[in-house]
C-alpha atoms as a PDB file:
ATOM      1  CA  UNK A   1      -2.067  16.724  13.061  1.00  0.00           C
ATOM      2  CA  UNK A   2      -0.307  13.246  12.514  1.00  0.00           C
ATOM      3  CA  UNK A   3      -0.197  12.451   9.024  1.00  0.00           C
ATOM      4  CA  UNK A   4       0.661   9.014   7.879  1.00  0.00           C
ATOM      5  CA  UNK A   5       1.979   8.341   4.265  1.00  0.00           C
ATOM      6  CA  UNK A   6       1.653   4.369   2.989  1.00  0.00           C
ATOM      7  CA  UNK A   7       3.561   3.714  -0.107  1.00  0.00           C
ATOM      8  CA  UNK A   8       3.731   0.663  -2.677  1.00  0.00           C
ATOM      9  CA  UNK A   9       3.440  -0.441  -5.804  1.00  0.00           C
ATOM     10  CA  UNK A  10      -0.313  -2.106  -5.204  1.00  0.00           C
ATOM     11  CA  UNK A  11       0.176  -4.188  -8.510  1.00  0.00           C
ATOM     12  CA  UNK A  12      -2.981  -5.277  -7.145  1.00  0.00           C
ATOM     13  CA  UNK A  13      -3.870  -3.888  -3.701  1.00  0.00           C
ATOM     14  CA  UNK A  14      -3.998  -6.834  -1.245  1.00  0.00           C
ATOM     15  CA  UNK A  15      -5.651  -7.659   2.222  1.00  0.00           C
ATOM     16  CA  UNK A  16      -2.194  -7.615   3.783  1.00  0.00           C
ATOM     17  CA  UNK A  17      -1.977  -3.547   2.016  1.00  0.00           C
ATOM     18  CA  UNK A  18      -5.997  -3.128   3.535  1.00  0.00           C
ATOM     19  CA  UNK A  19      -5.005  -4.679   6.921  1.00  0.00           C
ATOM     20  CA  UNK A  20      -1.832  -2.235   7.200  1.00  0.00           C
ATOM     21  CA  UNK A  21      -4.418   0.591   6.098  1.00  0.00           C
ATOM     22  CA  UNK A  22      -7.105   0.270   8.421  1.00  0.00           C
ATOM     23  CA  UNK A  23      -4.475   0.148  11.507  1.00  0.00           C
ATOM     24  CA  UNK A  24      -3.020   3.576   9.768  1.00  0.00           C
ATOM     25  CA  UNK A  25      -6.217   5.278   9.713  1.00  0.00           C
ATOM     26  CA  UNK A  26      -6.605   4.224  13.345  1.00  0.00           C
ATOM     27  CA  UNK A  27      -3.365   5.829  14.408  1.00  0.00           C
ATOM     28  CA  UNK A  28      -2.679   8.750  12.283  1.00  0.00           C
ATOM     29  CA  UNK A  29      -5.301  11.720  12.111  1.00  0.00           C
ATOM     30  CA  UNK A  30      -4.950  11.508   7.843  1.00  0.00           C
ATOM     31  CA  UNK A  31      -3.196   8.078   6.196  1.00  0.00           C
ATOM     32  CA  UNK A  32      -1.863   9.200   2.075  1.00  0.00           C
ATOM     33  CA  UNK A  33      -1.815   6.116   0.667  1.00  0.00           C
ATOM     34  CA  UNK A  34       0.663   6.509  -2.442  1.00  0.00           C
ATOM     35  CA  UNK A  35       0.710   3.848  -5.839  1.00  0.00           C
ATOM     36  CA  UNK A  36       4.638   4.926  -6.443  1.00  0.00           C
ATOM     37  CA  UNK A  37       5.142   4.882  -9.958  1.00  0.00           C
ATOM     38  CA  UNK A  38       8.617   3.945 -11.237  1.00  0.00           C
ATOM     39  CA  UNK A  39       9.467   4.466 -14.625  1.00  0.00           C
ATOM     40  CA  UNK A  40      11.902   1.607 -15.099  1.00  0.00           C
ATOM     41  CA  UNK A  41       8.788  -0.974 -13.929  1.00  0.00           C
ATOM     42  CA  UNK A  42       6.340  -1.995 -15.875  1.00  0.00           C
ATOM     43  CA  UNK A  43       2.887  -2.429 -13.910  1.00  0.00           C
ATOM     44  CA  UNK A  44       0.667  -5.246 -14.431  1.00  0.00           C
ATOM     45  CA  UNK A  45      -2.252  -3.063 -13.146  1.00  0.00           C
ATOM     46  CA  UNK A  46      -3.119   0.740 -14.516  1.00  0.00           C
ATOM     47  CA  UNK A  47      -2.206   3.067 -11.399  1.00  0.00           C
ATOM     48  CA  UNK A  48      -5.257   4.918 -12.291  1.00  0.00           C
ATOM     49  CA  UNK A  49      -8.068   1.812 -12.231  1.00  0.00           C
ATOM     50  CA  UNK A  50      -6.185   0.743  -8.898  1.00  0.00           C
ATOM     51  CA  UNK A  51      -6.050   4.390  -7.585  1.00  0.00           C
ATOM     52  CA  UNK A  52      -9.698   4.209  -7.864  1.00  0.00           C
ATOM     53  CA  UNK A  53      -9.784   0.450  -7.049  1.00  0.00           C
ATOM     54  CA  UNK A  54      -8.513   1.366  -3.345  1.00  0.00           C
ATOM     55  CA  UNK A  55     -10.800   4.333  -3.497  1.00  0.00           C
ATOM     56  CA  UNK A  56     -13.794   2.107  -3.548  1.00  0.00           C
ATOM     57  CA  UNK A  57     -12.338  -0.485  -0.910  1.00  0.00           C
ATOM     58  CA  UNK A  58     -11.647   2.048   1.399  1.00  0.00           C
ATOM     59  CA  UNK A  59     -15.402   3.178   0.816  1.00  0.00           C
ATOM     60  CA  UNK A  60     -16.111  -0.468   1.776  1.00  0.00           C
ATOM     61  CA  UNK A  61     -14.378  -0.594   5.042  1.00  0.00           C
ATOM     62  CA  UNK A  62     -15.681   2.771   5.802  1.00  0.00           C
ATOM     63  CA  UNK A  63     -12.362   4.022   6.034  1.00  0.00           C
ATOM     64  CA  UNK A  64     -13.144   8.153   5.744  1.00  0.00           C
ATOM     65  CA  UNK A  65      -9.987   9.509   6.694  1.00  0.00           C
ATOM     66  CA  UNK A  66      -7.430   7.811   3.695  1.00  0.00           C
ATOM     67  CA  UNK A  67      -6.997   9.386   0.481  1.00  0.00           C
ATOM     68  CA  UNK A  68      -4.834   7.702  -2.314  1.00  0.00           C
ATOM     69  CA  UNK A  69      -2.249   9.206  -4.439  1.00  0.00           C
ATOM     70  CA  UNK A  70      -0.142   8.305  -7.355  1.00  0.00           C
ATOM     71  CA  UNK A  71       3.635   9.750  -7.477  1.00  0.00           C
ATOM     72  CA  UNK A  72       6.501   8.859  -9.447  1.00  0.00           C
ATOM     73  CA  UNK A  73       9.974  10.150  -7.947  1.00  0.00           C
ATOM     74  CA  UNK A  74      11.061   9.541  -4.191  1.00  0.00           C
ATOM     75  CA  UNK A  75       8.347   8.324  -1.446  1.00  0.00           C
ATOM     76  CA  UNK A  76       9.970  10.917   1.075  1.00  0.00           C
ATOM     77  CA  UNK A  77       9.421  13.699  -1.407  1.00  0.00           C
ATOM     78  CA  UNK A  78       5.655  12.353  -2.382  1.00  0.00           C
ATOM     79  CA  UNK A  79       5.169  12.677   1.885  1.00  0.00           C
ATOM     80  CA  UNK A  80       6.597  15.673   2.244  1.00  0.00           C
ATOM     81  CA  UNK A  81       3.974  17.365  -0.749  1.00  0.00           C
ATOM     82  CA  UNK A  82       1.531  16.429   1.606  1.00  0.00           C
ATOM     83  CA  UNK A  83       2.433  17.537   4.856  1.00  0.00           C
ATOM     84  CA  UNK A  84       2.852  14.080   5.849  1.00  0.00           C
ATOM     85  CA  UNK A  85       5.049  13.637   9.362  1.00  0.00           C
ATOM     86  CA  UNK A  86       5.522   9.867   9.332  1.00  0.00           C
ATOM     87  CA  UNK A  87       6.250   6.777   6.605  1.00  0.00           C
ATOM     88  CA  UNK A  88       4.031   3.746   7.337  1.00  0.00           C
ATOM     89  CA  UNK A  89       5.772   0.333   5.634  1.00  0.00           C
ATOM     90  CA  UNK A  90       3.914  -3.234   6.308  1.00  0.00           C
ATOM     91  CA  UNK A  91       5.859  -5.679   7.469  1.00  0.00           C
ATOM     92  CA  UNK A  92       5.162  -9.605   6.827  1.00  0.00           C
ATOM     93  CA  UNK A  93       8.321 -11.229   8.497  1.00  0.00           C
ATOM     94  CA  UNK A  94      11.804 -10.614   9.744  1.00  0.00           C
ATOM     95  CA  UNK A  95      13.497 -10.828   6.438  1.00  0.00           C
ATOM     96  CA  UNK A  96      10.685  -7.568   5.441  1.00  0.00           C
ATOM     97  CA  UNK A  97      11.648  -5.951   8.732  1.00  0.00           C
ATOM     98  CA  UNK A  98      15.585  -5.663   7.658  1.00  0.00           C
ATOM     99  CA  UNK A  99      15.138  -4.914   4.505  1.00  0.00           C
ATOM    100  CA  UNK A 100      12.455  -2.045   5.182  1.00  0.00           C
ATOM    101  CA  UNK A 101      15.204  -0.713   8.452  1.00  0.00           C
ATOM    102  CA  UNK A 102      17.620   0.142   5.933  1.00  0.00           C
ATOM    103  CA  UNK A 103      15.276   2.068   3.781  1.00  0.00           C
ATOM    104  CA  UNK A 104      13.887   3.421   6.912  1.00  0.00           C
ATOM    105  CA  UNK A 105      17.219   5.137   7.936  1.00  0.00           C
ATOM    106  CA  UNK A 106      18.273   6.218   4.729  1.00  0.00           C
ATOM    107  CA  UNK A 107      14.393   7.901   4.128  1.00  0.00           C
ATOM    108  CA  UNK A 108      15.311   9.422   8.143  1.00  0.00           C
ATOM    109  CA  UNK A 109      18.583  11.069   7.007  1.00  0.00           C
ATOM    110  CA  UNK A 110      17.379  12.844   3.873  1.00  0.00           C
ATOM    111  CA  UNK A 111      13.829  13.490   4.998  1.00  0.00           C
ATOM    112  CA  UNK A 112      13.869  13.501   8.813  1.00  0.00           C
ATOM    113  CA  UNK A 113      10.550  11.582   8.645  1.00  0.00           C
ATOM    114  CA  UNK A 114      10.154   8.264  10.849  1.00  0.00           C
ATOM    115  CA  UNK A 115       8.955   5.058   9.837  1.00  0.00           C
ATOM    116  CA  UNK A 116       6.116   3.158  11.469  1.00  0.00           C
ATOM    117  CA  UNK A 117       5.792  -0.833  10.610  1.00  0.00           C
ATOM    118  CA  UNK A 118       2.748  -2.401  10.649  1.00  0.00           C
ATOM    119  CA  UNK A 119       1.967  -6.097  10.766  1.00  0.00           C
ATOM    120  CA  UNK A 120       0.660  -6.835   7.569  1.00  0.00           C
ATOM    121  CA  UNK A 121      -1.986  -9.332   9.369  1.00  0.00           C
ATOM    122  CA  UNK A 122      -3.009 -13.002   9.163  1.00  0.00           C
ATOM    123  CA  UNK A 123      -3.084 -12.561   5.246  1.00  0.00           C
ATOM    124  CA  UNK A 124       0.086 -10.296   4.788  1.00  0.00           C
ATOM    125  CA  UNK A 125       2.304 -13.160   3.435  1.00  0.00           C
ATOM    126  CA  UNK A 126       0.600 -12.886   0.167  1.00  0.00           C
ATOM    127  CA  UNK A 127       2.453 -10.474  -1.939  1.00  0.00           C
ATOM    128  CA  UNK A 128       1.070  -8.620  -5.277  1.00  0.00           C
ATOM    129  CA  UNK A 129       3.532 -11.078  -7.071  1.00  0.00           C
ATOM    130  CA  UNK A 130       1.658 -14.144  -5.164  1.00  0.00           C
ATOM    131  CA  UNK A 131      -1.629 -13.092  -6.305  1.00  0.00           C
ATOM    132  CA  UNK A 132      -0.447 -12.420  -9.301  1.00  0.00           C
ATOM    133  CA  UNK A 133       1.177 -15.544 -10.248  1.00  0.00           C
ATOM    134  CA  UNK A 134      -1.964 -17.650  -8.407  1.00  0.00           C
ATOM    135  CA  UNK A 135      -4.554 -15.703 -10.692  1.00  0.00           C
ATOM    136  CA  UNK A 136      -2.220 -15.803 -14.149  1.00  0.00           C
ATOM    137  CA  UNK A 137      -2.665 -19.731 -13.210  1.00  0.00           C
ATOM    138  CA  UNK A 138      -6.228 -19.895 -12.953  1.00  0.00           C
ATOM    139  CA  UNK A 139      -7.068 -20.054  -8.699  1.00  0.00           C
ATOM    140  CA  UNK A 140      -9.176 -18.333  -6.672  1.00  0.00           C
ATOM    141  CA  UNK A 141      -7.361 -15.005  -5.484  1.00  0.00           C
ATOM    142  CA  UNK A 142     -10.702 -13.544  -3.990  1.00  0.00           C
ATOM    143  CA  UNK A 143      -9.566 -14.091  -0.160  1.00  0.00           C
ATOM    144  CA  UNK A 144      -6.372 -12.227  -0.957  1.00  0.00           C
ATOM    145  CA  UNK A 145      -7.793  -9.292  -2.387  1.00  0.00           C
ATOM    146  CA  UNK A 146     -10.638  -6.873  -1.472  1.00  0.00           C
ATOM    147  CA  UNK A 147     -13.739  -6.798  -3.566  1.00  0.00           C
ATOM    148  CA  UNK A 148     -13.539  -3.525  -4.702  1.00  0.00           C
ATOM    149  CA  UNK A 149     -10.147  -4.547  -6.550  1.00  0.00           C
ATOM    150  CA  UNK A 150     -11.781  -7.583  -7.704  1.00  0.00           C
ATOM    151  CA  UNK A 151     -13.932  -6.223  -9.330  1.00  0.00           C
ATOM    152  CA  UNK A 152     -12.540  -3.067 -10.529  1.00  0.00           C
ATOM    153  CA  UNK A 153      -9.656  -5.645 -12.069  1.00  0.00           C
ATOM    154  CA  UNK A 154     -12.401  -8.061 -13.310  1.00  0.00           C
ATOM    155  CA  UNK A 155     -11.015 -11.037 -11.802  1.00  0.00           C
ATOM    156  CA  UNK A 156     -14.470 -11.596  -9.447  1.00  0.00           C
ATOM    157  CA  UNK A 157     -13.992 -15.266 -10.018  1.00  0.00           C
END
């Protein structure tokens, strides 16, 4: 069984994070998607309203074969707990490609597990810290976010 483990903050969950998801769970026979929590960052989101935030979404796209996870602690490790035989990392441009290949070989040498990039989609180029910084200023995030987050973060504008 192929086993596909998707990690990120999701301080919020974006379409770019549900585009790279719903190629996942085409590919891989089980996609972990994992909200890594990291002590020395503080979230803007609780991991456990966006945990189920993502739950719901996924319910939306009909997306039966994710679960979602939160970890603290090393993604490799949080992958390996769960049988997991390949990393899945989005990728929005060239400078996320280089910067996600060194990561990728470092997580290969200590864990032995490949990565797989994913185009993050038409949308991808919006980060968390984009929507973010659009909604903390008052405009419409609604198109970069699913509805289930929306609404689970009460920003349905």
């Amino acid at each position: 069984m192929n086993i596909g483990f998707y990690a990120g903050s999701f301080d919020p969950f974006t379409m770019g994070h549900m585009h790279v998801v719903k190629t996942a769970a085409k590919l891989f026979d089980k996609l972990v998607i994992g909200i890594g929590i990291n002590a020395k960052k503080k979230r803007t989101y609780d991991k456990d309203i966006m945990k189920q935030a993502i739950e719901e979404a996924l319910k939306d796209e009909n997306i039966s074969n994710a679960i979602v996870i939160t970890y603290e602690g090393l993604s490799v490790d949080a992958a390996k707990k769960y049988d997991c035989n390949y990393l899945v990392r989005g990728i929005r441009d060239d400078m996320d490609y280089y910067y996600e290949e060194n990561i990728a070989q470092i997580n290969e040498e200590i864990s032995g597990l490949d990565t797989i990039y994913v185009r993050a989609g038409v949308l991808g180029g919006i980060s968390s810290s984009t929507v973010r910084e659009l909604y903390n200023n008052g405009k419409d995030v609604s198109k970069y976010i699913p509805k289930a987050v929306r609404v689970f973060l009460g920003t349905l504008l």
